[in-house]
N, C-alpha and C. Protein backbone atom coordinates (compact mmCIF):
# COMPACT_ATOMS: atom_id res chain seq x y z
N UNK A 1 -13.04 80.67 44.64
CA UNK A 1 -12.85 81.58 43.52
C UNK A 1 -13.73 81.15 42.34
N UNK A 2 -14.52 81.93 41.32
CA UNK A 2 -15.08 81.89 40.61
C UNK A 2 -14.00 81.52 39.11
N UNK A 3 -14.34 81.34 38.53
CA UNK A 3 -13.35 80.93 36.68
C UNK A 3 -13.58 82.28 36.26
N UNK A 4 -14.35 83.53 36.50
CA UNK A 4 -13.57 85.07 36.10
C UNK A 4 -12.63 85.09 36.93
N UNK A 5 -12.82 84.58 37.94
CA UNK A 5 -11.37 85.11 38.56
C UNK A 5 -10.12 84.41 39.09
N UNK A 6 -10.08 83.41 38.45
CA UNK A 6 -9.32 82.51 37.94
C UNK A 6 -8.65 83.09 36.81
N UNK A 7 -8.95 83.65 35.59
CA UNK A 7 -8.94 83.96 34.48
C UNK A 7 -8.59 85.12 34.35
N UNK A 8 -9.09 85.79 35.30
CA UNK A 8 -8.42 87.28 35.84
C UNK A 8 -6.75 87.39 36.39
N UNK A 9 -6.54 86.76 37.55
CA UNK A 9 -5.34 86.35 37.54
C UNK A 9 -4.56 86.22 36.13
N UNK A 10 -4.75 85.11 35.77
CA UNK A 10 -3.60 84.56 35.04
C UNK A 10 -3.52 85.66 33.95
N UNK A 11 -4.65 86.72 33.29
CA UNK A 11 -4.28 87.54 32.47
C UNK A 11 -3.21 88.92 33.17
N UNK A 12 -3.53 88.72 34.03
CA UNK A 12 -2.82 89.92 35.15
C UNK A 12 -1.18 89.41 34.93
N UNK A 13 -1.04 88.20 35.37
CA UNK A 13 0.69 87.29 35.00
C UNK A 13 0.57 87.66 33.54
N UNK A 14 -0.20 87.43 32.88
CA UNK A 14 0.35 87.71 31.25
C UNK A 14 1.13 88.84 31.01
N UNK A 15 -0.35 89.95 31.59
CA UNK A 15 0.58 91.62 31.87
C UNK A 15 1.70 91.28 32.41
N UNK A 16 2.20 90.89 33.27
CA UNK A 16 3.20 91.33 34.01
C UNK A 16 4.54 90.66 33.69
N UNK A 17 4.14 89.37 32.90
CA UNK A 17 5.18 88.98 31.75
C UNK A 17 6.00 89.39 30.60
N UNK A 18 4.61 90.27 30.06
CA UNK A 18 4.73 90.79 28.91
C UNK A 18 5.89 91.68 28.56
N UNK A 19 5.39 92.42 30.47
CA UNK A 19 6.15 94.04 30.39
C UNK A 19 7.27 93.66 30.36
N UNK A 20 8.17 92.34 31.34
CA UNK A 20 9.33 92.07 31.59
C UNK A 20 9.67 92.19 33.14
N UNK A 21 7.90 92.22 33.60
CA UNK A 21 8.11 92.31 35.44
C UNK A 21 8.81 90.71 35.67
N UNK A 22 8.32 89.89 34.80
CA UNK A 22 8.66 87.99 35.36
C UNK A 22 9.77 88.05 34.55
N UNK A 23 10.83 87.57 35.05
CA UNK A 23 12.26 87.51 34.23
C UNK A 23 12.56 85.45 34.24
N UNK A 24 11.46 85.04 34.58
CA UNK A 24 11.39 83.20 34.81
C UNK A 24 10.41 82.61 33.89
N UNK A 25 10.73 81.37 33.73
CA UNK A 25 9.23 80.41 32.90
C UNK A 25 8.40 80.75 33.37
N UNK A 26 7.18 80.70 33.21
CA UNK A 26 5.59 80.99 33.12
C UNK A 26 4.83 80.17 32.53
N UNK A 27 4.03 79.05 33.48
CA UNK A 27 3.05 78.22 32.51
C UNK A 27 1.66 78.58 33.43
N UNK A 28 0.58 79.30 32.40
CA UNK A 28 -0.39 79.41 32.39
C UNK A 28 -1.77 78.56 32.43
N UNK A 29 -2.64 78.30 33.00
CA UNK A 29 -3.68 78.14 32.77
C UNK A 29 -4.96 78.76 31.89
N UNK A 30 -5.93 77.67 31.35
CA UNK A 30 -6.84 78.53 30.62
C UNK A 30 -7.89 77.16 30.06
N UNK A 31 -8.95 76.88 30.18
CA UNK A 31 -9.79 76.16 29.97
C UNK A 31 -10.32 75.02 30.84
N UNK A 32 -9.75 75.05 31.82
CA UNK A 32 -10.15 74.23 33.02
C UNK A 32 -10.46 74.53 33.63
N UNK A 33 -10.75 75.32 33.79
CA UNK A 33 -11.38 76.44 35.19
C UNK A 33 -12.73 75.41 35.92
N UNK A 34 -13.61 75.42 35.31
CA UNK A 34 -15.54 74.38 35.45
C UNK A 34 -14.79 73.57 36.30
N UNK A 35 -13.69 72.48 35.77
CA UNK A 35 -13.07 71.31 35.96
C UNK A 35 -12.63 71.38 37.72
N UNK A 36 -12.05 72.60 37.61
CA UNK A 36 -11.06 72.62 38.90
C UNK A 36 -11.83 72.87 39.81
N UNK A 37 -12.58 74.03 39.89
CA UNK A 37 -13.64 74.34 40.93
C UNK A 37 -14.29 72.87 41.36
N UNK A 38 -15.01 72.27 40.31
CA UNK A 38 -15.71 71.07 41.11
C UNK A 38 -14.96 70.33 41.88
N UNK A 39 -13.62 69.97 41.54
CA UNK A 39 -12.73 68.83 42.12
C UNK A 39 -12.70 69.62 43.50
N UNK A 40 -12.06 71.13 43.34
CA UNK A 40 -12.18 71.47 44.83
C UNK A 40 -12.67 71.52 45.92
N UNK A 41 -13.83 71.59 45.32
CA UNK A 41 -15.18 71.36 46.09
C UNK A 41 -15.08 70.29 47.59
N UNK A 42 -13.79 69.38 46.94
CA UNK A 42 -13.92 67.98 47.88
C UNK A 42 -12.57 68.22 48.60
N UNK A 43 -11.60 69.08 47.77
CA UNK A 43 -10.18 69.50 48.97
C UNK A 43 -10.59 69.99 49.83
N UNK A 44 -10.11 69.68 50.93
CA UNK A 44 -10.43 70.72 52.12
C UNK A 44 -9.49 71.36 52.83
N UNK A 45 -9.45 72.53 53.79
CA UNK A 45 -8.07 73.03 54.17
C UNK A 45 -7.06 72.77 54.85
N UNK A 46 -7.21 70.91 55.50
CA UNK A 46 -6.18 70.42 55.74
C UNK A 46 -5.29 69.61 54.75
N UNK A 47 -6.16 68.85 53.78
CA UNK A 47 -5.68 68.59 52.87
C UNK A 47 -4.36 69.19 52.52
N UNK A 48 -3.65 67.95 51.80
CA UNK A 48 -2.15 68.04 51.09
C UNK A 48 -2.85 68.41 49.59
N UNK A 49 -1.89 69.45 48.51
CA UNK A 49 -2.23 69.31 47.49
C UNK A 49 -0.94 69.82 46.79
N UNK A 50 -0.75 68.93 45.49
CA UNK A 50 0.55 68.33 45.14
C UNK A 50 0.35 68.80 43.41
N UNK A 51 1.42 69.98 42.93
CA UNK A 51 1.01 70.30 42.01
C UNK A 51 1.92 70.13 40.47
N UNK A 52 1.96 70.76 39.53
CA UNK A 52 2.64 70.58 38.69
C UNK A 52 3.48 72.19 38.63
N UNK A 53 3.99 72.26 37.18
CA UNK A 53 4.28 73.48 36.60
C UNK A 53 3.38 74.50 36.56
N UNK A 54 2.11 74.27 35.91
CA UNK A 54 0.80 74.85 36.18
C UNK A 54 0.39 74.88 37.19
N UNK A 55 0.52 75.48 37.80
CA UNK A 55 -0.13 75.68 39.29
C UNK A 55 -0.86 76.69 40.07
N UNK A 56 -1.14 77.83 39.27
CA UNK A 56 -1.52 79.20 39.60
C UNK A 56 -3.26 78.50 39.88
N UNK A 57 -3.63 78.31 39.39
CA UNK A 57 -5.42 77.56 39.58
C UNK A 57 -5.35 77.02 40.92
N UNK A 58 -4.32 75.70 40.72
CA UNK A 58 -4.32 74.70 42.09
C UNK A 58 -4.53 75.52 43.66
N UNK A 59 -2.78 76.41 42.81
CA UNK A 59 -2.87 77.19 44.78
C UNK A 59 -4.05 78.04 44.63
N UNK A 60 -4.81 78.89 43.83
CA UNK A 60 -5.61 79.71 44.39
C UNK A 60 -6.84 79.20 45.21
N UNK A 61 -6.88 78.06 44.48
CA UNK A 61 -8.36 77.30 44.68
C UNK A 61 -8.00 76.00 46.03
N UNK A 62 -7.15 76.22 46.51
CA UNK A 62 -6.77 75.57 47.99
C UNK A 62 -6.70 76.98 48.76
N UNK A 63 -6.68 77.94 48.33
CA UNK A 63 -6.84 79.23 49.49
C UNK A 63 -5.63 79.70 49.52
N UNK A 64 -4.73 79.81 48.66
CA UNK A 64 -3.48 80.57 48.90
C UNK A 64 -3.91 81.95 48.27
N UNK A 65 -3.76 83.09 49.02
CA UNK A 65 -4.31 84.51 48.41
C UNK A 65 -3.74 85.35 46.99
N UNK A 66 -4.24 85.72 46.29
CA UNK A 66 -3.70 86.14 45.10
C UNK A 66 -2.71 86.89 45.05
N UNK A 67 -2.94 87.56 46.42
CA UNK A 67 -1.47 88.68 46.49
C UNK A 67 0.14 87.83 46.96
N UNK A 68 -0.01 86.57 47.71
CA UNK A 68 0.97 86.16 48.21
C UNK A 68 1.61 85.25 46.97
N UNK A 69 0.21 84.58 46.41
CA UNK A 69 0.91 84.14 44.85
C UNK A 69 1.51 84.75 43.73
N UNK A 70 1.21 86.36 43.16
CA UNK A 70 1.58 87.11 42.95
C UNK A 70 2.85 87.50 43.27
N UNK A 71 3.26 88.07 44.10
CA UNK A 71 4.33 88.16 44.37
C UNK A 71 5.47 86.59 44.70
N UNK A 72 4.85 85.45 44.65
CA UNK A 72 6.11 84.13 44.43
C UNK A 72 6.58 84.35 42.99
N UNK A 73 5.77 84.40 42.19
CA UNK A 73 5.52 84.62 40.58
C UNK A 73 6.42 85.22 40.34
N UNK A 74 6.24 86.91 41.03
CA UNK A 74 7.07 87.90 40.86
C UNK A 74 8.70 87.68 40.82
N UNK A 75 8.84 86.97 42.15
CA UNK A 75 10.15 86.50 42.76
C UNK A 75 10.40 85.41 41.58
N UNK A 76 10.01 85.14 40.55
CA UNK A 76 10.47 84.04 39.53
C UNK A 76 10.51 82.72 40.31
N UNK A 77 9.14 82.50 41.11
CA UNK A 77 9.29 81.05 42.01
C UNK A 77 7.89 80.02 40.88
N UNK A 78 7.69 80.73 39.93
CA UNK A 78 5.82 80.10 39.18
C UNK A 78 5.64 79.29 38.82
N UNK A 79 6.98 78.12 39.04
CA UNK A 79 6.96 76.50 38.51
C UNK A 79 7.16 76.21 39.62
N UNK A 80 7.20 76.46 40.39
CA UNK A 80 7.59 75.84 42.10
C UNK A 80 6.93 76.73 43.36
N UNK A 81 5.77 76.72 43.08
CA UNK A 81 5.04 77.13 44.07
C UNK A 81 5.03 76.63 45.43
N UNK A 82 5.39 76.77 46.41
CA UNK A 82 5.12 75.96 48.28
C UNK A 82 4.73 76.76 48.56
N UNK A 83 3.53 76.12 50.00
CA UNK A 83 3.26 76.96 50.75
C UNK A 83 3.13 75.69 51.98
N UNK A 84 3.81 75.49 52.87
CA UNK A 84 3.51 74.59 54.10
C UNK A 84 2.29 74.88 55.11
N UNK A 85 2.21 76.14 55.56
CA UNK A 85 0.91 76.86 55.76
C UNK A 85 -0.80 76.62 55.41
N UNK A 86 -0.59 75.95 53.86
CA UNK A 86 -1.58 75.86 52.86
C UNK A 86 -1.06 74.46 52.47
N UNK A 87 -0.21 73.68 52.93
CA UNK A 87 -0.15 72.41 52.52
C UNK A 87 -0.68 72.21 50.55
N UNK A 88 1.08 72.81 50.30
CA UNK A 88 0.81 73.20 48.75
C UNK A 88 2.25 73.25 48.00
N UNK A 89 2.12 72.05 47.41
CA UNK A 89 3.66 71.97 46.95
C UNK A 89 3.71 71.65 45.47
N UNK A 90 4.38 72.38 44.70
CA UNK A 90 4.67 72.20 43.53
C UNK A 90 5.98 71.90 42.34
N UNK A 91 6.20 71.35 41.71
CA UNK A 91 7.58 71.48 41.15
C UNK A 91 7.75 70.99 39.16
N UNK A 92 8.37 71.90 38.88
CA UNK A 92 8.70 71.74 37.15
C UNK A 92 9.23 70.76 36.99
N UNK A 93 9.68 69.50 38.06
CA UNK A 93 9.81 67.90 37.24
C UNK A 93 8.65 67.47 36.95
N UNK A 94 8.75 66.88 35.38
CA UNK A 94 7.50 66.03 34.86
C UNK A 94 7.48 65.16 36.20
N UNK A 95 6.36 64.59 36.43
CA UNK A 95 6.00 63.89 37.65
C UNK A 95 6.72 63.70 38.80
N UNK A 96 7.72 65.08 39.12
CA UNK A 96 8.36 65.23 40.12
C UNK A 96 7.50 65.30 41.49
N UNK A 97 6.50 65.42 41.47
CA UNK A 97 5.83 66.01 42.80
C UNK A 97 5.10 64.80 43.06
N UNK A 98 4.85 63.48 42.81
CA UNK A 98 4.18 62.44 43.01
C UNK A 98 4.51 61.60 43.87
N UNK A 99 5.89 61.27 43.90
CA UNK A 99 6.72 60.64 44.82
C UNK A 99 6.76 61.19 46.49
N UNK A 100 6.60 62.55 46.31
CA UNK A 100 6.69 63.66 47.49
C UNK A 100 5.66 62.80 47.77
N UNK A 101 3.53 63.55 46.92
CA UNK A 101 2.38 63.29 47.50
C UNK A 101 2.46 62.00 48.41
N UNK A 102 3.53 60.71 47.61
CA UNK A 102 2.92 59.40 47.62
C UNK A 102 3.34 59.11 49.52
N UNK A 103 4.52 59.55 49.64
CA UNK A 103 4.99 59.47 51.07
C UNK A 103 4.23 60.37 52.22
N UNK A 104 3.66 61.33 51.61
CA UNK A 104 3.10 62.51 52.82
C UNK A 104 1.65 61.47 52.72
N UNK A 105 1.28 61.09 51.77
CA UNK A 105 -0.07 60.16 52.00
C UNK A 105 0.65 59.07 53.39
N UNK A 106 1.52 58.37 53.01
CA UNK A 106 2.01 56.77 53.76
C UNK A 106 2.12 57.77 54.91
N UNK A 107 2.57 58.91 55.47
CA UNK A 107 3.10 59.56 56.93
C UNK A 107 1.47 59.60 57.30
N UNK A 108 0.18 60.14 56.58
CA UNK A 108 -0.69 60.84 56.74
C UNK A 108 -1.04 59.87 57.49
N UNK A 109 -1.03 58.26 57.00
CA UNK A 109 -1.66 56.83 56.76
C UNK A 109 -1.45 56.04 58.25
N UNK A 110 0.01 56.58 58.16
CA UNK A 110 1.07 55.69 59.20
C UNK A 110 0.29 56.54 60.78
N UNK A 111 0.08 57.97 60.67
CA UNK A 111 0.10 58.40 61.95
C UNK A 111 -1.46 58.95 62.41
N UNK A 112 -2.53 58.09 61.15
CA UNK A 112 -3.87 58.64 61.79
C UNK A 112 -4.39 59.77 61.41
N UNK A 113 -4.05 60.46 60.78
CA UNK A 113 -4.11 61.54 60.15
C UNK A 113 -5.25 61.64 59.72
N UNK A 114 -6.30 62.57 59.39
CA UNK A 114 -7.40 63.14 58.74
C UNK A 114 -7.68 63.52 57.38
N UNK A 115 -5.94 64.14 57.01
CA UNK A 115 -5.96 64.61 55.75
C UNK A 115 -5.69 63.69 54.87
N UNK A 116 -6.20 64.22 53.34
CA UNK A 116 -6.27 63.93 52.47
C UNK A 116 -4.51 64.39 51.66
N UNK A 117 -4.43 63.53 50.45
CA UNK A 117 -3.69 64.36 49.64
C UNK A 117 -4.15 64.29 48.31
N UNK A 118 -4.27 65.19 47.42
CA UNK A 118 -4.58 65.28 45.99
C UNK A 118 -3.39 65.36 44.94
N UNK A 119 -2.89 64.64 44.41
CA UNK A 119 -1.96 64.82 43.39
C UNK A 119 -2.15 65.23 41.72
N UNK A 120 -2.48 66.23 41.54
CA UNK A 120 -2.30 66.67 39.88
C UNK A 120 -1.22 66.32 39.45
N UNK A 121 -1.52 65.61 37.91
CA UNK A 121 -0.32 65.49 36.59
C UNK A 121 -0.97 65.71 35.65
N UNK A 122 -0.31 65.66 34.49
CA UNK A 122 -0.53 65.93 33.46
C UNK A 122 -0.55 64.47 32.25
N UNK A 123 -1.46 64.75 31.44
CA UNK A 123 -1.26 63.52 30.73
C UNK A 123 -0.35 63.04 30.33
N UNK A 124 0.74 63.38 29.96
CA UNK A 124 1.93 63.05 29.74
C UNK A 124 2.40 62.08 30.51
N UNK A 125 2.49 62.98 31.88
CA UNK A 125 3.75 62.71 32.91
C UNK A 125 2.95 61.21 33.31
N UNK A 126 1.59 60.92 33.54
CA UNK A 126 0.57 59.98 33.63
C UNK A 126 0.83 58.35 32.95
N UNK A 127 1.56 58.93 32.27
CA UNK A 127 2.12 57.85 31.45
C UNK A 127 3.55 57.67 31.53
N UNK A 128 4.35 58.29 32.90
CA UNK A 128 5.88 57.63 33.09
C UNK A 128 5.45 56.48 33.82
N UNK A 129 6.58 55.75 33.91
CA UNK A 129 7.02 55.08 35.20
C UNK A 129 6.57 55.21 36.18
N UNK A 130 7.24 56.69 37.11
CA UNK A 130 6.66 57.03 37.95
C UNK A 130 5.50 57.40 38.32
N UNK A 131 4.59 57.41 37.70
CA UNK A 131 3.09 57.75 38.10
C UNK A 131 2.33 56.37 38.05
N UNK A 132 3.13 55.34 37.37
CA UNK A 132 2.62 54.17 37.11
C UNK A 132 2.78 53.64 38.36
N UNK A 133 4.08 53.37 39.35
CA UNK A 133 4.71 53.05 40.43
C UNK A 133 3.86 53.96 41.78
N UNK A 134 3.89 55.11 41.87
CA UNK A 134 3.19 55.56 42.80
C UNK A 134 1.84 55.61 42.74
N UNK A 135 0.82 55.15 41.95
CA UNK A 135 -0.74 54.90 41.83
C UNK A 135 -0.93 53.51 42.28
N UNK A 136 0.09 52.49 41.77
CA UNK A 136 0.04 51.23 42.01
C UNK A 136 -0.28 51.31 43.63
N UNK A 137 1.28 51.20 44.31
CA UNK A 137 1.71 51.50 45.51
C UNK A 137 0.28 52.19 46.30
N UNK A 138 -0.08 53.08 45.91
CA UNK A 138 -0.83 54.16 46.78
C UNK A 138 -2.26 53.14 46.46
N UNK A 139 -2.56 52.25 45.99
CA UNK A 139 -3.34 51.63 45.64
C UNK A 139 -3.57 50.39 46.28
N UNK A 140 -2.40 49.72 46.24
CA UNK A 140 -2.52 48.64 46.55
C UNK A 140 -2.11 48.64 48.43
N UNK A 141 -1.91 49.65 49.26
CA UNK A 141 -1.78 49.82 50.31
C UNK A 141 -3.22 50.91 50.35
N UNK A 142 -4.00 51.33 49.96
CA UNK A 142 -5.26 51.92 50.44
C UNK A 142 -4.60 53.36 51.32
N UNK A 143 -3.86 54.06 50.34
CA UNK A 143 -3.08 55.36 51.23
C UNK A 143 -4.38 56.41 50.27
N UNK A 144 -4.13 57.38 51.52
CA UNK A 144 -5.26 58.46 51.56
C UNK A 144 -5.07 58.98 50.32
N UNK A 145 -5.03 59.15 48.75
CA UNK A 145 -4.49 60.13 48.06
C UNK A 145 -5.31 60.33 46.65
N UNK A 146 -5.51 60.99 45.98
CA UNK A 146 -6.16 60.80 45.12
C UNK A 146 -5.63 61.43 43.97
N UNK A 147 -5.06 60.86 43.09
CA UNK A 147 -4.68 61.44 41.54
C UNK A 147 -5.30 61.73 40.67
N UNK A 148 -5.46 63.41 40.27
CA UNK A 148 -6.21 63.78 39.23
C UNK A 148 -5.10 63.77 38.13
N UNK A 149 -5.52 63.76 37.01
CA UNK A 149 -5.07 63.92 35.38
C UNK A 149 -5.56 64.86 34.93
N UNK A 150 -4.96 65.54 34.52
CA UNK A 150 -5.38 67.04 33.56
C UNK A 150 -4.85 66.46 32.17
N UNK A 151 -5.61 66.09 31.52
CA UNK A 151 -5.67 65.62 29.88
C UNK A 151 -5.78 66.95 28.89
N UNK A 152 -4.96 67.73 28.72
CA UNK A 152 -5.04 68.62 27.24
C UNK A 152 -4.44 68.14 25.98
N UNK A 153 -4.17 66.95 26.32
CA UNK A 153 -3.65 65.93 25.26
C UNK A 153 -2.41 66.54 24.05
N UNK A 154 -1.65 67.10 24.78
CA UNK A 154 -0.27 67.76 24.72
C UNK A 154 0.58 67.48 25.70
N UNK A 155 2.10 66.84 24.89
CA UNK A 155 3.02 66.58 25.62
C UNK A 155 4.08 67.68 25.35
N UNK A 156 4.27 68.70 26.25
CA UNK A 156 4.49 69.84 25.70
C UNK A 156 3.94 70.68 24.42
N UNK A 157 4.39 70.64 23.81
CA UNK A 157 3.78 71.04 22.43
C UNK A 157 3.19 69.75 21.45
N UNK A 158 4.06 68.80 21.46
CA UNK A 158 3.38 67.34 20.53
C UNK A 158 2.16 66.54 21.36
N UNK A 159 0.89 66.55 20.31
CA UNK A 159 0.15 65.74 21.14
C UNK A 159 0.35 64.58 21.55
N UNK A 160 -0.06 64.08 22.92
CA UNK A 160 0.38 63.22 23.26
C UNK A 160 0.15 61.52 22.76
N UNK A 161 -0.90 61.80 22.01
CA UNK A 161 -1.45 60.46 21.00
C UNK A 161 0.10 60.31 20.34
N UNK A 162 0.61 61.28 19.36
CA UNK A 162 1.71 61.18 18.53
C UNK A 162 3.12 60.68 19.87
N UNK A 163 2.94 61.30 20.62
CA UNK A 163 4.27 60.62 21.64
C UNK A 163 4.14 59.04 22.28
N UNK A 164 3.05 58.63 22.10
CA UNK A 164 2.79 57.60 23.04
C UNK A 164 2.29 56.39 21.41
N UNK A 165 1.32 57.08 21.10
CA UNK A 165 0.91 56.29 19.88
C UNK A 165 -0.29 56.10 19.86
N UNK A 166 -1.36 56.61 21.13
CA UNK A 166 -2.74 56.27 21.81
C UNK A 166 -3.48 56.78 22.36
N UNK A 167 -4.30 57.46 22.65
CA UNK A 167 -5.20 58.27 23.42
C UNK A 167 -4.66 58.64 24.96
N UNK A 168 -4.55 59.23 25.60
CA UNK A 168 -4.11 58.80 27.34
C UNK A 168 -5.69 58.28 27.54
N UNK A 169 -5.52 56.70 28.67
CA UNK A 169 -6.24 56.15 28.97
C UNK A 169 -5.64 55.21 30.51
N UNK A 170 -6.40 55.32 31.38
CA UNK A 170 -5.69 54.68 32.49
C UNK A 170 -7.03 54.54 33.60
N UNK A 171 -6.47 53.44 34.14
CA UNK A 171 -7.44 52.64 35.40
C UNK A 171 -6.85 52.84 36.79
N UNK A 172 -5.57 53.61 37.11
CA UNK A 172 -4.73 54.11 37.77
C UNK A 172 -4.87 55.43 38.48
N UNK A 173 -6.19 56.10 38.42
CA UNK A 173 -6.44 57.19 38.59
C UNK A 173 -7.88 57.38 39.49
N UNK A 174 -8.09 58.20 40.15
CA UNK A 174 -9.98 58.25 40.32
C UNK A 174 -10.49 59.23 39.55
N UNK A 175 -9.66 60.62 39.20
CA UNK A 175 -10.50 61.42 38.34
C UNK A 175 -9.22 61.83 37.09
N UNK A 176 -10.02 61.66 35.88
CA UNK A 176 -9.32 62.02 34.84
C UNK A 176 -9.99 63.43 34.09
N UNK A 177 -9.53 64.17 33.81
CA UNK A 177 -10.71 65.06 33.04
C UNK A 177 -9.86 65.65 31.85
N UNK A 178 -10.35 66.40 31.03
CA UNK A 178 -9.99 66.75 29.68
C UNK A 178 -10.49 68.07 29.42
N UNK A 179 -9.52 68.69 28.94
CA UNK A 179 -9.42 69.88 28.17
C UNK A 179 -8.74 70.75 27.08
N UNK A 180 -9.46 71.89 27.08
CA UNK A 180 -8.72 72.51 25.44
C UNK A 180 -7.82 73.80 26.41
N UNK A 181 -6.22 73.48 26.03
CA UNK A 181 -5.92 75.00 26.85
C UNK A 181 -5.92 75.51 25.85
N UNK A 182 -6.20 76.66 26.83
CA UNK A 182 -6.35 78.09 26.16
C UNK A 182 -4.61 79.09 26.18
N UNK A 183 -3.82 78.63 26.94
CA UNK A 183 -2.37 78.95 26.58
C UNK A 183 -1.42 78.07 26.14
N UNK A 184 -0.66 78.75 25.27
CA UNK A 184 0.65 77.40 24.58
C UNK A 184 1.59 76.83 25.91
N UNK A 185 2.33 75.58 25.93
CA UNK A 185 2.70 74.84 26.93
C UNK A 185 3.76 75.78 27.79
N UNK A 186 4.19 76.82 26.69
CA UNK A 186 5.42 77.88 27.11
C UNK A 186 5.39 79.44 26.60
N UNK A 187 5.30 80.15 27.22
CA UNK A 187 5.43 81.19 26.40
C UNK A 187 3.89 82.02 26.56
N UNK A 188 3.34 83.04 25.70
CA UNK A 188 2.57 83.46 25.50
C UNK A 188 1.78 84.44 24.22
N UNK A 189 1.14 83.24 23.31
CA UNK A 189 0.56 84.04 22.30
C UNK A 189 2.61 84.37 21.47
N UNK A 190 3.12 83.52 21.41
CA UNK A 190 3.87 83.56 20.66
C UNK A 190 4.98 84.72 21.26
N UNK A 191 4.56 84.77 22.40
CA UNK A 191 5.88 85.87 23.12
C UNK A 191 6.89 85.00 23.71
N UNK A 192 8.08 85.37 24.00
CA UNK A 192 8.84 84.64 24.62
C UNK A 192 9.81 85.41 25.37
N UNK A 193 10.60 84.65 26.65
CA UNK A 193 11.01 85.68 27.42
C UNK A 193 12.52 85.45 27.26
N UNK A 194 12.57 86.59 27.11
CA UNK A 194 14.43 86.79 26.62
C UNK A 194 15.31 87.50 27.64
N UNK A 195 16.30 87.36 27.90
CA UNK A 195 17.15 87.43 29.02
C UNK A 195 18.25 88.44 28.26
């Protein structure tokens, strides 16, 4: 997929938020697009890929089709995207989905396996415990996996310098990258969804 149409999507979810078609949270993408394409470049379609809240980019760009994502969205599933099919799992715990990657790497590891797994977080979550514990681990046993960081240097809404006290910075990772989103952590352009 190209970043118009990356960008296309997610304005399409905006519409369809707006109207009151999504009756669930909604976290958007918007300024990473360059970023994601290249990393993909190196997933391949056996590959595991292990996502966050944001996830509409991840699955498209592992090959899950716009219409089948679309309609999870629809169904109010857009913080918890799966697809076993597409080896594509996602979930709205801050670094809930890491622990999953870190074991499907050790099974991948244990039984010979080919595939890869890619784990996205967020700068924030990059800085629990748990991401500290499963990079180590996945590190210090040489398991197939590779942790990207999506740095928009927002921990939810507070930047994350002010939550932590420091830049996000880490040796725990192979690719870190940085960006400006282009949507607020919740919501849209100051809309919000009311029940």
């Amino acid at each position: 997929m190209t970043a118009e149409q990356l960008m296309a999507f997610e304005d399409e979810i905006k519409e369809l938020w707006l109207a009151g078609k999504i009756r669930s949270p909604v976290h958007l993408s918007r300024g990473n697009e360059k970023q994601l394409i290249e990393i993909f470049k190196d997933v391949q379609p056996h590959d595991w890929v292990f996502s966050t809240h944001r996830s509409h980019y991840h699955a498209l760009l592992k090959g899950i089709s716009p219409e089948w994502l679309r309609a999870e969205i629809l169904a109010n599933r857009s913080i918890h995207i799966n697809s076993s099919r597409h080896h594509f799992f996602s979930s709205a715990i801050v670094a809930g989905a890491l622990p999953i990657a870190l074991g499907v790497a050790l099974a991948i590891q244990r039984l010979s396996k080919p595939e890869k797994v890619w784990a996205f977080t967020g700068d924030m979550a990059a800085e629990t415990g748990c991401f500290h514990e499963c990079s180590k681990y996945a590190r210090r046993n040489r398991l197939p996996i590779t942790f990207v960081v999506e740095n928009n240097g927002f921990s939810v809404n507070t930047p994350t310098q002010e939550v932590w006290g420091r830049e996000y910075k880490s040796n725990l990772c192979e690719i870190t990258y940085s960006y400006k989103r282009g949507f607020p952590h919740q919501g849209i352009e100051g809309q919000w969804v009311v029940f």
